[in-house]
C-alpha atoms as a PDB file:
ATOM      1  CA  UNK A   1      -0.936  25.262 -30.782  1.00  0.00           C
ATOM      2  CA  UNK A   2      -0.244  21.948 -29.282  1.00  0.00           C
ATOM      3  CA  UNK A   3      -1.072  21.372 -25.972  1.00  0.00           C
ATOM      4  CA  UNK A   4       1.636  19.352 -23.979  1.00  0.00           C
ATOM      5  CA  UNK A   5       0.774  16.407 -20.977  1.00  0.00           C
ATOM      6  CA  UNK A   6       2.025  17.438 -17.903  1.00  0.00           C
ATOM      7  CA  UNK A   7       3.719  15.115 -15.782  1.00  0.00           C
ATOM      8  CA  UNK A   8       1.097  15.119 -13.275  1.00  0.00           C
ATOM      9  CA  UNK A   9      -1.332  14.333 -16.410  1.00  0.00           C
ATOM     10  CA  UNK A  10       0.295  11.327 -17.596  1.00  0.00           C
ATOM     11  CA  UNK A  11       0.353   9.705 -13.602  1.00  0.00           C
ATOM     12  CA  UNK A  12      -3.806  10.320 -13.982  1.00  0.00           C
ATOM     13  CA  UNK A  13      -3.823   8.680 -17.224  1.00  0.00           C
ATOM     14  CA  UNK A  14      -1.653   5.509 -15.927  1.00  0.00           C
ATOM     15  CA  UNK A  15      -3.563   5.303 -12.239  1.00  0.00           C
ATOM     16  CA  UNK A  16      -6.768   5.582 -14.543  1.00  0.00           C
ATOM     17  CA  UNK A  17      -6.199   3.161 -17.290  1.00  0.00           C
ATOM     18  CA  UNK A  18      -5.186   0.385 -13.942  1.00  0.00           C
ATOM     19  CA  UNK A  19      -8.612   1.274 -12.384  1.00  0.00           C
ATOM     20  CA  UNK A  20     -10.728   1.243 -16.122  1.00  0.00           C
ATOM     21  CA  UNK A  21      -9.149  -0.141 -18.890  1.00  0.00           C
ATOM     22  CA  UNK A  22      -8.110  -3.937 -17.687  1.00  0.00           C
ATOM     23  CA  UNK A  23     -10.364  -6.993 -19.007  1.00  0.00           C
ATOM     24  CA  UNK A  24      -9.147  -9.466 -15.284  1.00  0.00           C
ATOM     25  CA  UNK A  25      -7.633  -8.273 -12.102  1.00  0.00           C
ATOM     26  CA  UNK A  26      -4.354  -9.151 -13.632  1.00  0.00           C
ATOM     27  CA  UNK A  27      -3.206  -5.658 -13.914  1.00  0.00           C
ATOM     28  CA  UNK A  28      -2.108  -4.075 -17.349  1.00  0.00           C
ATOM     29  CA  UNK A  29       1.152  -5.073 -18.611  1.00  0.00           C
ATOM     30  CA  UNK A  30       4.249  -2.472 -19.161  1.00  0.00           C
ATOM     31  CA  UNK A  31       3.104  -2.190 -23.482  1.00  0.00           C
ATOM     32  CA  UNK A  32      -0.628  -1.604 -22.741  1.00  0.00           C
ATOM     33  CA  UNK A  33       0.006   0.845 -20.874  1.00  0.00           C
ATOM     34  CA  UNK A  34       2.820   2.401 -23.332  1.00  0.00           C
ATOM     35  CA  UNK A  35       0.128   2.240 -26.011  1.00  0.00           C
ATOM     36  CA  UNK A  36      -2.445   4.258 -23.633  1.00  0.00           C
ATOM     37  CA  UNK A  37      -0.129   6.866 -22.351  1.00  0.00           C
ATOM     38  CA  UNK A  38       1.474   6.895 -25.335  1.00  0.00           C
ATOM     39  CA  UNK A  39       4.906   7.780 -23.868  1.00  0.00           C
ATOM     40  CA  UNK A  40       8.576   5.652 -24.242  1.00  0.00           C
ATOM     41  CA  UNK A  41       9.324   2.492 -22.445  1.00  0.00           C
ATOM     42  CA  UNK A  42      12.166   4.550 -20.773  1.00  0.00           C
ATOM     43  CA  UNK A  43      10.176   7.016 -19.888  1.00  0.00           C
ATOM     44  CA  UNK A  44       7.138   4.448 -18.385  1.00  0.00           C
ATOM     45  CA  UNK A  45       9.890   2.467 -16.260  1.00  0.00           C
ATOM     46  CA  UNK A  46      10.694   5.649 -14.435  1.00  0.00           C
ATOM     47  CA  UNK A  47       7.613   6.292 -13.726  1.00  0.00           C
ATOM     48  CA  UNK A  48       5.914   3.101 -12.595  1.00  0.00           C
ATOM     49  CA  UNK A  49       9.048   2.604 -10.680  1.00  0.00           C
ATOM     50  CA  UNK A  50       8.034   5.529  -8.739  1.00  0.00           C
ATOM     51  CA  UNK A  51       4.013   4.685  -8.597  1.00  0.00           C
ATOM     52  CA  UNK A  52       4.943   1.099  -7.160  1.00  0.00           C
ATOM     53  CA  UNK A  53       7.538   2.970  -4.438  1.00  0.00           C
ATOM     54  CA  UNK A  54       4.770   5.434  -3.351  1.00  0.00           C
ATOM     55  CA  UNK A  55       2.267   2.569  -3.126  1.00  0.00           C
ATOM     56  CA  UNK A  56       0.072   4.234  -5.631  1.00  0.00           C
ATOM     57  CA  UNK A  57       0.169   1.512  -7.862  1.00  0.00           C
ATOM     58  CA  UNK A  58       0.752  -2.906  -7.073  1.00  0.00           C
ATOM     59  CA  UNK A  59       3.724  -4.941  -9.483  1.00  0.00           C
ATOM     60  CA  UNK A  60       2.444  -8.240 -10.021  1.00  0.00           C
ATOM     61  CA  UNK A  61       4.810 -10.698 -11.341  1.00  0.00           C
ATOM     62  CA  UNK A  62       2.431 -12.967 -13.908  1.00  0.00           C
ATOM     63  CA  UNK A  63       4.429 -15.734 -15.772  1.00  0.00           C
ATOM     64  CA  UNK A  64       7.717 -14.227 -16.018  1.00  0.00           C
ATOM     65  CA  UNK A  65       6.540 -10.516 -16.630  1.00  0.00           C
ATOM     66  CA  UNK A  66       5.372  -7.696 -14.402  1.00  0.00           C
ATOM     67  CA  UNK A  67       1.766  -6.189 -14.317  1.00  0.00           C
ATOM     68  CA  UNK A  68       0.160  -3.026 -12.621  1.00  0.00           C
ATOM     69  CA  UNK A  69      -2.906  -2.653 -11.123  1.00  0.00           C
ATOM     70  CA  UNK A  70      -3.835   0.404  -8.822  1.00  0.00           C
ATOM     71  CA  UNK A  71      -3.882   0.339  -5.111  1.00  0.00           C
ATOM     72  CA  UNK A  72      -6.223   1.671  -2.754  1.00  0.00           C
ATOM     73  CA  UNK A  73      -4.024   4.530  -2.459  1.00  0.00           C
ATOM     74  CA  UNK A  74      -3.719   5.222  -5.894  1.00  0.00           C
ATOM     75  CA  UNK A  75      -7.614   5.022  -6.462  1.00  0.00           C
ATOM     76  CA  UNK A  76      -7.570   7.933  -3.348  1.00  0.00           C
ATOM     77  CA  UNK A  77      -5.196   9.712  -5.207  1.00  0.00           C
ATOM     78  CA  UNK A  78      -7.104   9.818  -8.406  1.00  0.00           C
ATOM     79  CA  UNK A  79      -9.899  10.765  -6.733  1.00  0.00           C
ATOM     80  CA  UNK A  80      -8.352  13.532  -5.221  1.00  0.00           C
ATOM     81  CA  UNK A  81      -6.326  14.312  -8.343  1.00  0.00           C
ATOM     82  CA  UNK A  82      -9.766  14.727 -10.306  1.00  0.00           C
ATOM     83  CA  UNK A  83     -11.398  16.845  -7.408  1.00  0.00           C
ATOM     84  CA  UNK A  84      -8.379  19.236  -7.818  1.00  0.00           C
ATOM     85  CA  UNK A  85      -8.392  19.704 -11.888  1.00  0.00           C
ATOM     86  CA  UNK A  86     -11.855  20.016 -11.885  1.00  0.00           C
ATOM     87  CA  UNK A  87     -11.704  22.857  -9.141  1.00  0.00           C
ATOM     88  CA  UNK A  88      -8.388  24.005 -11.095  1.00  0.00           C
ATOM     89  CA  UNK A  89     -10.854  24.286 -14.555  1.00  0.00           C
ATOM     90  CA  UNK A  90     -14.017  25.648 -12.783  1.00  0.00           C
ATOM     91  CA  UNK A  91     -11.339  29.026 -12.017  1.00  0.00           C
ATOM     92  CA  UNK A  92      -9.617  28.743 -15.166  1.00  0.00           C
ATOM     93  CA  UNK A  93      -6.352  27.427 -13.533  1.00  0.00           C
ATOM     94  CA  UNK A  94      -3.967  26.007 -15.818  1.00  0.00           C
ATOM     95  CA  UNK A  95      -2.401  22.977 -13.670  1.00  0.00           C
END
């Protein structure tokens, strides 16, 4: 049975490829980060759109194109979000 991403899932996977995956302190641009979430562009937009408005993640404009790179918030909130899945697992919750 395949197991689908929740949405909640994918916002980890974003804040956490900002905080481990970049080479500089650029931030990640819109395709790396399609490639490691492995969703649509359509679907991305929405969603950084709403990481940049919450202030979980920063938009950097570098030579005509935007970046991402998490906040201080966002780090908090992936902390947080971690602390609560691995609760969520240690009871056999299914978040």
């Amino acid at each position: 049975m395949v197991e689908y991403r929740t949405h909640m899932k994918i916002i980890g996977d974003i804040l956490a490829t900002t905080r481990d995956d970049l080479q500089d302190e650029d931030g990640a641009t819109v395709t790396y980060l399609i490639r490691k979430a492995n969703i649509s562009h359509s679907r991305i937009s929405r969603i950084l759109k709403t990481l940049v408005s919450q202030g979980l993640l920063e938009q950097i404009d570098s030579q005509g194109s935007n970046k991402y790179r998490i906040s201080q918030t966002g780090r908090e909130f992936l902390q947080a979000y971690y602390t609560f899945t691995n609760f969520a697992d240690n009871f056999g919750l299914s978040i």
